[in-house]
PDB file of N, CA and C in Angstrom:
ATOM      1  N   UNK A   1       0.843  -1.179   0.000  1.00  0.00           N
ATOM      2  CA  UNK A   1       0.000   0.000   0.000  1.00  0.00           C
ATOM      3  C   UNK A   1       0.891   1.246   0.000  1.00  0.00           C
ATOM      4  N   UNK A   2       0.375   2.679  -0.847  1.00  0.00           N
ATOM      5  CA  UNK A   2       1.201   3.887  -0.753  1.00  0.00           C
ATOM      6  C   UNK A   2       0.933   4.074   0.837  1.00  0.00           C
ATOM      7  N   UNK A   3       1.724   5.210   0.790  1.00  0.00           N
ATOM      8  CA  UNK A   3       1.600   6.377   1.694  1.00  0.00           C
ATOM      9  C   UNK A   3       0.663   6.893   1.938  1.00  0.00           C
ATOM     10  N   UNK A   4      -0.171   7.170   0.697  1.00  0.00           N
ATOM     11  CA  UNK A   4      -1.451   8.238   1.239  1.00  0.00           C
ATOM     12  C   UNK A   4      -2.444   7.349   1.388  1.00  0.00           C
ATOM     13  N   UNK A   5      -1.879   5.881   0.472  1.00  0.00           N
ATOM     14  CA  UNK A   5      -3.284   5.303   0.857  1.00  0.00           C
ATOM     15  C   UNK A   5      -3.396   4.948   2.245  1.00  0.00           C
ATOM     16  N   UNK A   6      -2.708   4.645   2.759  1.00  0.00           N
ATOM     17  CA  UNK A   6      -2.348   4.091   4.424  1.00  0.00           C
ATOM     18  C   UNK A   6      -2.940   5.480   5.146  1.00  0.00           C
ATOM     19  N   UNK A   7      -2.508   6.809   4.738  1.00  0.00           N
ATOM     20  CA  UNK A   7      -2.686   7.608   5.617  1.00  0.00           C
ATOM     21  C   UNK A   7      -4.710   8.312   5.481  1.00  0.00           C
ATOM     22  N   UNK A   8      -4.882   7.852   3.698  1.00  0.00           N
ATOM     23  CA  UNK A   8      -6.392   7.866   3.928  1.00  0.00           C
ATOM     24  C   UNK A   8      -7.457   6.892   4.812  1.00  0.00           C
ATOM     25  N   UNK A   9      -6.726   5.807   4.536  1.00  0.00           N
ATOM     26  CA  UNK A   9      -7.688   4.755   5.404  1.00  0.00           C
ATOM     27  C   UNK A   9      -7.552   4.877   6.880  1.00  0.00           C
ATOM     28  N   UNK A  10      -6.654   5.380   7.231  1.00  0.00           N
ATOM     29  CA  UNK A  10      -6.444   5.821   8.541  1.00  0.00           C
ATOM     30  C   UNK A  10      -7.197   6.493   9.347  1.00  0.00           C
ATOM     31  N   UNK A  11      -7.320   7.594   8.402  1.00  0.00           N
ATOM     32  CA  UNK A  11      -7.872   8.855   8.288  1.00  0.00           C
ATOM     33  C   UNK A  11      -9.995   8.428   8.452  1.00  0.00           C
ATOM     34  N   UNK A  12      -9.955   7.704   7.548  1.00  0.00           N
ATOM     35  CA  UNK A  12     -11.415   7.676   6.976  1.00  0.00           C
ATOM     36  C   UNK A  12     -11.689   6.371   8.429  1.00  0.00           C
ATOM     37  N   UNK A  13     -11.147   5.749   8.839  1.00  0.00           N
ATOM     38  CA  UNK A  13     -11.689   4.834   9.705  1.00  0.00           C
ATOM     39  C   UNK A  13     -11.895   5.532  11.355  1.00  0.00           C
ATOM     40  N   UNK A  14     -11.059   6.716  11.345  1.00  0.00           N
ATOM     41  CA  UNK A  14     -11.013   7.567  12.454  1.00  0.00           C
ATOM     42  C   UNK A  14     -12.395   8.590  12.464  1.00  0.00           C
ATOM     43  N   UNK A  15     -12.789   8.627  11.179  1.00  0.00           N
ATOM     44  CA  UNK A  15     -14.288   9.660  10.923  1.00  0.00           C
ATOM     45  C   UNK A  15     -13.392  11.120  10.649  1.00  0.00           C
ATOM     46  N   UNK A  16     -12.330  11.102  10.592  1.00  0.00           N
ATOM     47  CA  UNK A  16     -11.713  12.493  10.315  1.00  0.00           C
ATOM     48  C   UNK A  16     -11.555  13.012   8.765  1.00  0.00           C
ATOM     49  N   UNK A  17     -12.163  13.741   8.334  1.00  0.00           N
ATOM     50  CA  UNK A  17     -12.624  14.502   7.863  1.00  0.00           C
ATOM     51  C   UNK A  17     -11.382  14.998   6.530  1.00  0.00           C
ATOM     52  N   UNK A  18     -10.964  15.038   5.183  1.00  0.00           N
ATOM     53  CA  UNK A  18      -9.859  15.902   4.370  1.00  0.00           C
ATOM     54  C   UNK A  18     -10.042  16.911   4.611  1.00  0.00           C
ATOM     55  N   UNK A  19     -10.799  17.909   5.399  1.00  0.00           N
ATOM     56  CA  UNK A  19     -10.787  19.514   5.448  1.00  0.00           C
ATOM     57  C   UNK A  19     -10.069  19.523   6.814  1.00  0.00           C
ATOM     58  N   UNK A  20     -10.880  18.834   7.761  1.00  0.00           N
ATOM     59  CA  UNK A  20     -10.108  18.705   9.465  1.00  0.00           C
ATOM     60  C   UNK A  20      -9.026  18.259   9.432  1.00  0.00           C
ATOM     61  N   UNK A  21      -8.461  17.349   8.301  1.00  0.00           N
ATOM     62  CA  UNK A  21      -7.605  16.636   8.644  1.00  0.00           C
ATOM     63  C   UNK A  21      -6.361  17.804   8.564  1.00  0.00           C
ATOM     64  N   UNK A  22      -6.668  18.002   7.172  1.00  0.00           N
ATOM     65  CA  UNK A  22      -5.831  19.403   6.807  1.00  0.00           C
ATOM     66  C   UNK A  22      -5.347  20.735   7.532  1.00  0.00           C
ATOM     67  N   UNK A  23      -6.675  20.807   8.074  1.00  0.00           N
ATOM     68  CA  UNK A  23      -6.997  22.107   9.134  1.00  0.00           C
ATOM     69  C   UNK A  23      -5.864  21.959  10.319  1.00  0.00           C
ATOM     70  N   UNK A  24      -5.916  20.739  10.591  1.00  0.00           N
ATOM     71  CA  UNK A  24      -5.100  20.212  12.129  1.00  0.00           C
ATOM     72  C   UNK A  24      -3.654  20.192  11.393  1.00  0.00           C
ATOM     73  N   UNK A  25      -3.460  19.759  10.294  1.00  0.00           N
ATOM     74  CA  UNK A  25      -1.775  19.530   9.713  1.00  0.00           C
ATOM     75  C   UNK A  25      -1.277  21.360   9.500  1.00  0.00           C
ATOM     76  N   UNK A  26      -1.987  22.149   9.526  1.00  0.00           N
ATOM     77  CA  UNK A  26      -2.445  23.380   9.000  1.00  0.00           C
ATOM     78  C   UNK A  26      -1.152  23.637   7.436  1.00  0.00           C
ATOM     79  N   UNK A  27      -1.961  22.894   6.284  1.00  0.00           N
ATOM     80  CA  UNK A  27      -1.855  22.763   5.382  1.00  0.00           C
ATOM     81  C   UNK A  27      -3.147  22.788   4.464  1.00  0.00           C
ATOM     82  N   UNK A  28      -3.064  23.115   2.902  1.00  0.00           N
ATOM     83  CA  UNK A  28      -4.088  23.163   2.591  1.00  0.00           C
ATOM     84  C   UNK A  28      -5.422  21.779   2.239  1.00  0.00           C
ATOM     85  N   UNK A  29      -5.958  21.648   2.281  1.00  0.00           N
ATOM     86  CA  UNK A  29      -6.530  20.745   1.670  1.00  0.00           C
ATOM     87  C   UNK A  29      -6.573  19.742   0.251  1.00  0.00           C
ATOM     88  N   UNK A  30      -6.378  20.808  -0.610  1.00  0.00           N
ATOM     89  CA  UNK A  30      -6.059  20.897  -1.629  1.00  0.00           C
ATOM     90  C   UNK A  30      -4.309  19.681  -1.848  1.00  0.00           C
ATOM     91  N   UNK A  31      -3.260  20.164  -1.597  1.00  0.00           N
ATOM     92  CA  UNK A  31      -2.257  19.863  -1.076  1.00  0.00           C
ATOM     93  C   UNK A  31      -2.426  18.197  -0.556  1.00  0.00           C
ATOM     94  N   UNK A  32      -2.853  18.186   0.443  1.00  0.00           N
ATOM     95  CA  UNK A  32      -3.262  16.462   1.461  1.00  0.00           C
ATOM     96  C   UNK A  32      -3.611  15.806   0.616  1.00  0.00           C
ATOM     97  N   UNK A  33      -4.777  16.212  -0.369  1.00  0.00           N
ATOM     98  CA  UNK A  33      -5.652  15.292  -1.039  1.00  0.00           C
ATOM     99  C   UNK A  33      -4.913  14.436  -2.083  1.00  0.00           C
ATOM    100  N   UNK A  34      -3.795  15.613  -2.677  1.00  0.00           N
ATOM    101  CA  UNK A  34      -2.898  14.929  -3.731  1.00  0.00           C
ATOM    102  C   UNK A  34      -1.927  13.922  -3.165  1.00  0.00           C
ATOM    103  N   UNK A  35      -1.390  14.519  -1.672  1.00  0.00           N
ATOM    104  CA  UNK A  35      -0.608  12.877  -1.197  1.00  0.00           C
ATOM    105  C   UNK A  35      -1.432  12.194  -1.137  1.00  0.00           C
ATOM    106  N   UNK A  36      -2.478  12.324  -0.561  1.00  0.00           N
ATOM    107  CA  UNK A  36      -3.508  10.742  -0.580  1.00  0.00           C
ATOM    108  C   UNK A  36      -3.679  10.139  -1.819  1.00  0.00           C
ATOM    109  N   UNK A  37      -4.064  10.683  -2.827  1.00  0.00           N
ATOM    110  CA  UNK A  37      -3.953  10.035  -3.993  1.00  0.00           C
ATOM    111  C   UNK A  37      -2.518   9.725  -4.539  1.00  0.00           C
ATOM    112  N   UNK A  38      -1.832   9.994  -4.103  1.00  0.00           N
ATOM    113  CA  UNK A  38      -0.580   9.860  -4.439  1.00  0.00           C
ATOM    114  C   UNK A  38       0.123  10.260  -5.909  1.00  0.00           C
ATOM    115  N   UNK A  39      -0.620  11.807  -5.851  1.00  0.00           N
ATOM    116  CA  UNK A  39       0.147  12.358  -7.122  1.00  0.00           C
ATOM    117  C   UNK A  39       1.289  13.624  -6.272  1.00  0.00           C
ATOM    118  N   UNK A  40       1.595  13.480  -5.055  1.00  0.00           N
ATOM    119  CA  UNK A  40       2.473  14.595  -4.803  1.00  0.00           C
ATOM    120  C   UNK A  40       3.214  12.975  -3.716  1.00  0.00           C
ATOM    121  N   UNK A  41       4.780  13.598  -3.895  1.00  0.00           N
ATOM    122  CA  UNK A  41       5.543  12.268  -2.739  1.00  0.00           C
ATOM    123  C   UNK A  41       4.843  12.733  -1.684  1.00  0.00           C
ATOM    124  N   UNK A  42       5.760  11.732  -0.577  1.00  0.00           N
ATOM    125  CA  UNK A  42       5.375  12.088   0.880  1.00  0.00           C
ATOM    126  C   UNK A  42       5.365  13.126   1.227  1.00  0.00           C
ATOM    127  N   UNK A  43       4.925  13.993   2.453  1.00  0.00           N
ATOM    128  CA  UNK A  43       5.314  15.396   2.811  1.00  0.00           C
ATOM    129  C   UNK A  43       6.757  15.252   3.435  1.00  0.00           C
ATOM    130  N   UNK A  44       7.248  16.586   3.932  1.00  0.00           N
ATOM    131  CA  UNK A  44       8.342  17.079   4.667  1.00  0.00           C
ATOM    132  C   UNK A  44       7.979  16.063   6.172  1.00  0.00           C
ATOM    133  N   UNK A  45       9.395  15.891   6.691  1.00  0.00           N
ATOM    134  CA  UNK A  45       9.204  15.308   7.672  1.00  0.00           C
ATOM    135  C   UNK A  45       8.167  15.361   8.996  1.00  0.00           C
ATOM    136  N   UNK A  46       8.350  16.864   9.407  1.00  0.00           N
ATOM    137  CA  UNK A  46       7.514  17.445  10.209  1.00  0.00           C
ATOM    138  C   UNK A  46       6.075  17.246  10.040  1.00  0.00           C
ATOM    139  N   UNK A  47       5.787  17.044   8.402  1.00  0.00           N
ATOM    140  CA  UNK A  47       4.163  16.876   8.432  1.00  0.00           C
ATOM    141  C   UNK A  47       4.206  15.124   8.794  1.00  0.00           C
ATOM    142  N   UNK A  48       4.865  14.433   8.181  1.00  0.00           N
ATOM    143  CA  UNK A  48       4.528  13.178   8.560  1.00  0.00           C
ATOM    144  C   UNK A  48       4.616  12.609  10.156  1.00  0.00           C
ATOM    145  N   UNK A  49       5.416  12.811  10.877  1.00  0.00           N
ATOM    146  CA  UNK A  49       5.259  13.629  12.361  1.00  0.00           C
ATOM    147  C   UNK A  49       4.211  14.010  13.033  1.00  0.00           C
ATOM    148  N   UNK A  50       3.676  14.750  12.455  1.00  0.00           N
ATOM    149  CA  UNK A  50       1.836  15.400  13.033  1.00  0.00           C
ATOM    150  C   UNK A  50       1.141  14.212  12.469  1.00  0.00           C
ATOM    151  N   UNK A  51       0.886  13.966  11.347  1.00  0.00           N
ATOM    152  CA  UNK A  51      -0.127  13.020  11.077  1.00  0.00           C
ATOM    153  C   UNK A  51       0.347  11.727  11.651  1.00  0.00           C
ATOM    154  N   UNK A  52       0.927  11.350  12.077  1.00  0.00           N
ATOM    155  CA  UNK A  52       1.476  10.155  12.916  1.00  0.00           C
ATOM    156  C   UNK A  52       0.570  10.321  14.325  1.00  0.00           C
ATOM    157  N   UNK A  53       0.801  11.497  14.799  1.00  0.00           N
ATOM    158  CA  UNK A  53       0.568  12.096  15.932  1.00  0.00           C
ATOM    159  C   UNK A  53      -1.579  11.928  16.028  1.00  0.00           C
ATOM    160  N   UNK A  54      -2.040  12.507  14.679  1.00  0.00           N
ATOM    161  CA  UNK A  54      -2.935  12.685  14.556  1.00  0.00           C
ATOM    162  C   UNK A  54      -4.054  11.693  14.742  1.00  0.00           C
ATOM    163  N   UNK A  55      -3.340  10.473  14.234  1.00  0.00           N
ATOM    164  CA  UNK A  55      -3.816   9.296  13.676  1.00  0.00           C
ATOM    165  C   UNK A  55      -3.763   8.550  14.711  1.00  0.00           C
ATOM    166  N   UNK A  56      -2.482   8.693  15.933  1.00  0.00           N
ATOM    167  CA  UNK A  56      -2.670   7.415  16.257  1.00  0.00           C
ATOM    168  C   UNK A  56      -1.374   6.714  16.223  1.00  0.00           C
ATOM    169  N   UNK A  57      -0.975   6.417  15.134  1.00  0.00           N
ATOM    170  CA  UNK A  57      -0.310   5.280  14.588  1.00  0.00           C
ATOM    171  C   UNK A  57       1.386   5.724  15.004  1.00  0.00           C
ATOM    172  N   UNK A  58       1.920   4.942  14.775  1.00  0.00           N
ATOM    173  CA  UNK A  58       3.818   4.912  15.044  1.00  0.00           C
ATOM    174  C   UNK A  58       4.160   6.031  13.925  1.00  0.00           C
ATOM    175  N   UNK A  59       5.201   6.991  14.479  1.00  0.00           N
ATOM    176  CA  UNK A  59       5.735   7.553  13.302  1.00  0.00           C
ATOM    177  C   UNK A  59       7.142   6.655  12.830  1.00  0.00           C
ATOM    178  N   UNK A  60       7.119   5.964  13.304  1.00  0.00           N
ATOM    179  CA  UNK A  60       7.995   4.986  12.287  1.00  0.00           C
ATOM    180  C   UNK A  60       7.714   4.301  11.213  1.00  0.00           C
ATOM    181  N   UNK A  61       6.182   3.678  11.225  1.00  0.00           N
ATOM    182  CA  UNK A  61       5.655   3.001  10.599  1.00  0.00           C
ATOM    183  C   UNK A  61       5.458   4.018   9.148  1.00  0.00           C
ATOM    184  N   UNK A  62       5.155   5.079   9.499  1.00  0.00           N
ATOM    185  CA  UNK A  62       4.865   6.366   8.547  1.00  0.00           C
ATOM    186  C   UNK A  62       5.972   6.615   7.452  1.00  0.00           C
ATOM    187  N   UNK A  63       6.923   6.570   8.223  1.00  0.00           N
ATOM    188  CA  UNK A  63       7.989   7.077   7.826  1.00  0.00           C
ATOM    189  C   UNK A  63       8.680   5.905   6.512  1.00  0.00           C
ATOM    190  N   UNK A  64       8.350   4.355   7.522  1.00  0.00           N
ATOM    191  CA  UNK A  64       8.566   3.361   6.205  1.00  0.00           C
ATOM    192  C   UNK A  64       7.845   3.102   4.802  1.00  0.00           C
ATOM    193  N   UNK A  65       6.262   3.593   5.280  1.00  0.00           N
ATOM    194  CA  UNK A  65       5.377   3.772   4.092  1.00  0.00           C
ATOM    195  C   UNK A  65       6.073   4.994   3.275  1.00  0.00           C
ATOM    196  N   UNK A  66       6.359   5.723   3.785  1.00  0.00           N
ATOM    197  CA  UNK A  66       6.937   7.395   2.900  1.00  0.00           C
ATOM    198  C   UNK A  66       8.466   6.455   2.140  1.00  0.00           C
ATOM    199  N   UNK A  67       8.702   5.568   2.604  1.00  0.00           N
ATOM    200  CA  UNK A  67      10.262   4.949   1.994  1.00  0.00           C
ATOM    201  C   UNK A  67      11.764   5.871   2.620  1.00  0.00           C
ATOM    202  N   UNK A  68      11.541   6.231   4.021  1.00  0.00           N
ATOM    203  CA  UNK A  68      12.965   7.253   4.247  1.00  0.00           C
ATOM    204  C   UNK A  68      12.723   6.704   5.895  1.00  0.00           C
ATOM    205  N   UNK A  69      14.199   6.597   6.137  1.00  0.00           N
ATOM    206  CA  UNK A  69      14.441   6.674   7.374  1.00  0.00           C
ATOM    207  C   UNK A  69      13.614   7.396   7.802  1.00  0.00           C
ATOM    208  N   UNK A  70      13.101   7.306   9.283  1.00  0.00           N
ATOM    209  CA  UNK A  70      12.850   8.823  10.922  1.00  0.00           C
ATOM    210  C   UNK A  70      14.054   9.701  10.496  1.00  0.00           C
ATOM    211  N   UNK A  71      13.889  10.995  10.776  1.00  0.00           N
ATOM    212  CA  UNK A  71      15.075  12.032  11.219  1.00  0.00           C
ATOM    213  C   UNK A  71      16.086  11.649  12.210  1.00  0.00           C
ATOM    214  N   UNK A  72      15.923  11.088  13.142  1.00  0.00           N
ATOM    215  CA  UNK A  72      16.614  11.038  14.301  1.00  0.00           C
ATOM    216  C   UNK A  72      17.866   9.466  13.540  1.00  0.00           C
ATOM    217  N   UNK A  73      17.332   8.595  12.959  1.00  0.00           N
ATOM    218  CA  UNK A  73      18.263   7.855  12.720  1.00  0.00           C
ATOM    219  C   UNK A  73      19.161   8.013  11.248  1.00  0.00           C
ATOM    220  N   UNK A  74      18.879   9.289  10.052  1.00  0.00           N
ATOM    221  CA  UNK A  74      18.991   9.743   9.267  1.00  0.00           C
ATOM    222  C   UNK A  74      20.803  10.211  10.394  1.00  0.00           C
ATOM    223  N   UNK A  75      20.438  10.799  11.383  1.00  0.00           N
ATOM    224  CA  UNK A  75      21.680  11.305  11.644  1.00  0.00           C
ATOM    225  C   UNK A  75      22.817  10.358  12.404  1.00  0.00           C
ATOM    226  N   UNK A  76      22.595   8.853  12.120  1.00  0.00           N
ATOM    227  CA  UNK A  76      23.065   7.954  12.761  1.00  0.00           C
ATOM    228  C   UNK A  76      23.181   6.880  11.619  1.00  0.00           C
ATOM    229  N   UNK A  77      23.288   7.213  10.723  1.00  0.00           N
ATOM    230  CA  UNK A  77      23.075   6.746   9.287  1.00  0.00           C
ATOM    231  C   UNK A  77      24.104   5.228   9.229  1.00  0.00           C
ATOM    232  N   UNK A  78      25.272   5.544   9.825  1.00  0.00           N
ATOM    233  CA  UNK A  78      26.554   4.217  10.046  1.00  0.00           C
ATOM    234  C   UNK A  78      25.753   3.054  11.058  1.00  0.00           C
ATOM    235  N   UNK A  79      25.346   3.663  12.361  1.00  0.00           N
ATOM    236  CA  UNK A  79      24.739   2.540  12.913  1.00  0.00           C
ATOM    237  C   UNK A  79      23.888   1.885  12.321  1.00  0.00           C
ATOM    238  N   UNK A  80      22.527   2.710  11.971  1.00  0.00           N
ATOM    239  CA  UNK A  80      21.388   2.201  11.270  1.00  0.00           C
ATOM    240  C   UNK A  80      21.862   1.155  10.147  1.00  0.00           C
ATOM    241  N   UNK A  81      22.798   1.344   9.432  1.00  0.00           N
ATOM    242  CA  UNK A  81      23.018   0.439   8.665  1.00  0.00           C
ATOM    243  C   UNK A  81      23.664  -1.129   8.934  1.00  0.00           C
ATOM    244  N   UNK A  82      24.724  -0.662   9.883  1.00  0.00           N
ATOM    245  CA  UNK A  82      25.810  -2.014  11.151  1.00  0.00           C
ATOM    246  C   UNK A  82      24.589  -2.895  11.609  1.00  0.00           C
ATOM    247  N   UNK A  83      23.420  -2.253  12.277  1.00  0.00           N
ATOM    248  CA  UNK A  83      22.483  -2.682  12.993  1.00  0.00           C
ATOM    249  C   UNK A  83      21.748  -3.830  11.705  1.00  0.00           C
ATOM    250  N   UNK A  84      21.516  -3.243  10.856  1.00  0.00           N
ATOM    251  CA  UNK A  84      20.407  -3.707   9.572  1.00  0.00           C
ATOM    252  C   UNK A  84      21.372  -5.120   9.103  1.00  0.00           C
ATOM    253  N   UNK A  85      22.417  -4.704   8.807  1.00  0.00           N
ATOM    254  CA  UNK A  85      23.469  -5.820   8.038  1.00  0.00           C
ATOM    255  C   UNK A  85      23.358  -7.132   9.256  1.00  0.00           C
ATOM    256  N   UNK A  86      23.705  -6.732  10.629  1.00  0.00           N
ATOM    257  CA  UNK A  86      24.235  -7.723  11.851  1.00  0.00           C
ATOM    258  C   UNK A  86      22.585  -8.600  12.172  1.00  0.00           C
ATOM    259  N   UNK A  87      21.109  -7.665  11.651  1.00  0.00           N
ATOM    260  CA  UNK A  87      20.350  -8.386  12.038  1.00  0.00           C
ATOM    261  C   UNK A  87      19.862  -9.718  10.332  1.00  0.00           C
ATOM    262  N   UNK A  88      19.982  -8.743   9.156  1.00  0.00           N
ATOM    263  CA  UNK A  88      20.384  -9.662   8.405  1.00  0.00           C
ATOM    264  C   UNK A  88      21.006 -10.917   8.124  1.00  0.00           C
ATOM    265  N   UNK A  89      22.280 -10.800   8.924  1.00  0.00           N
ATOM    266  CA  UNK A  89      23.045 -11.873   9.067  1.00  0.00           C
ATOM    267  C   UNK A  89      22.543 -13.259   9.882  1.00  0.00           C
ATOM    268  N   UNK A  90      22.157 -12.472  11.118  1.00  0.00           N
ATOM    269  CA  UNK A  90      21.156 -13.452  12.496  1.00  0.00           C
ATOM    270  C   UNK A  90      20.311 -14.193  11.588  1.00  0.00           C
ATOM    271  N   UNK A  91      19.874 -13.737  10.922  1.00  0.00           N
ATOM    272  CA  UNK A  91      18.512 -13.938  10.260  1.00  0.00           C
ATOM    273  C   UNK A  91      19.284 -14.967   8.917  1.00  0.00           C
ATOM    274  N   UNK A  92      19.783 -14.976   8.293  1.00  0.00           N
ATOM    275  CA  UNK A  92      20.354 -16.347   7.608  1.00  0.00           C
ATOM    276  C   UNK A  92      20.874 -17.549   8.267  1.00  0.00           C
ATOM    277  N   UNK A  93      21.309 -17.463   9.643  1.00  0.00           N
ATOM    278  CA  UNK A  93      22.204 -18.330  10.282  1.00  0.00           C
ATOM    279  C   UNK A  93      21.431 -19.598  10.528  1.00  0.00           C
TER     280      UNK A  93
END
């Protein structure tokens, strides 16, 4: 599933609203609707962040649907990767 689709069904199972939803991201409407359909990429970090927030849901999980690291491990970029390879490895043995 995209990004927006994850973040519409989210959205639509919560009863929240593309104008509220927008209103609360304070972005336009207009704007949201196209990530949901998925003619604009993910947003900027910070919005995916709030709508994480909004929803409910893990902003990690968000962040893997968007296809990009969290911020916080973006700046830890050597571990994140040591970590990924060493659990890879576990995981063939």
């Amino acid at each position: 599933m995209s990004f927006g689709s994850v973040i519409r069904e989210r959205r639509t199972a919560l009863g929240i609203g593309l104008n509220d939803f927008a209103e609360r991201l304070e972005i336009s409407a207009a704007y949201w609707s196209r990530i949901e359909r998925d003619q604009e990429n993910p947003p900027r970090d910070e919005l995916i962040e709030r709508a994480a927030a909004i929803l409910g849901v893990r902003m990690d999980d968000l962040f893997v649907e968007a296809q990009r690291l969290p911020p916080d491990m973006r700046k830890d970029m050597a571990k994140v990767v040591q970590a990924y390879r060493r659990l890879r490895f576990v995981g063939k043995g």
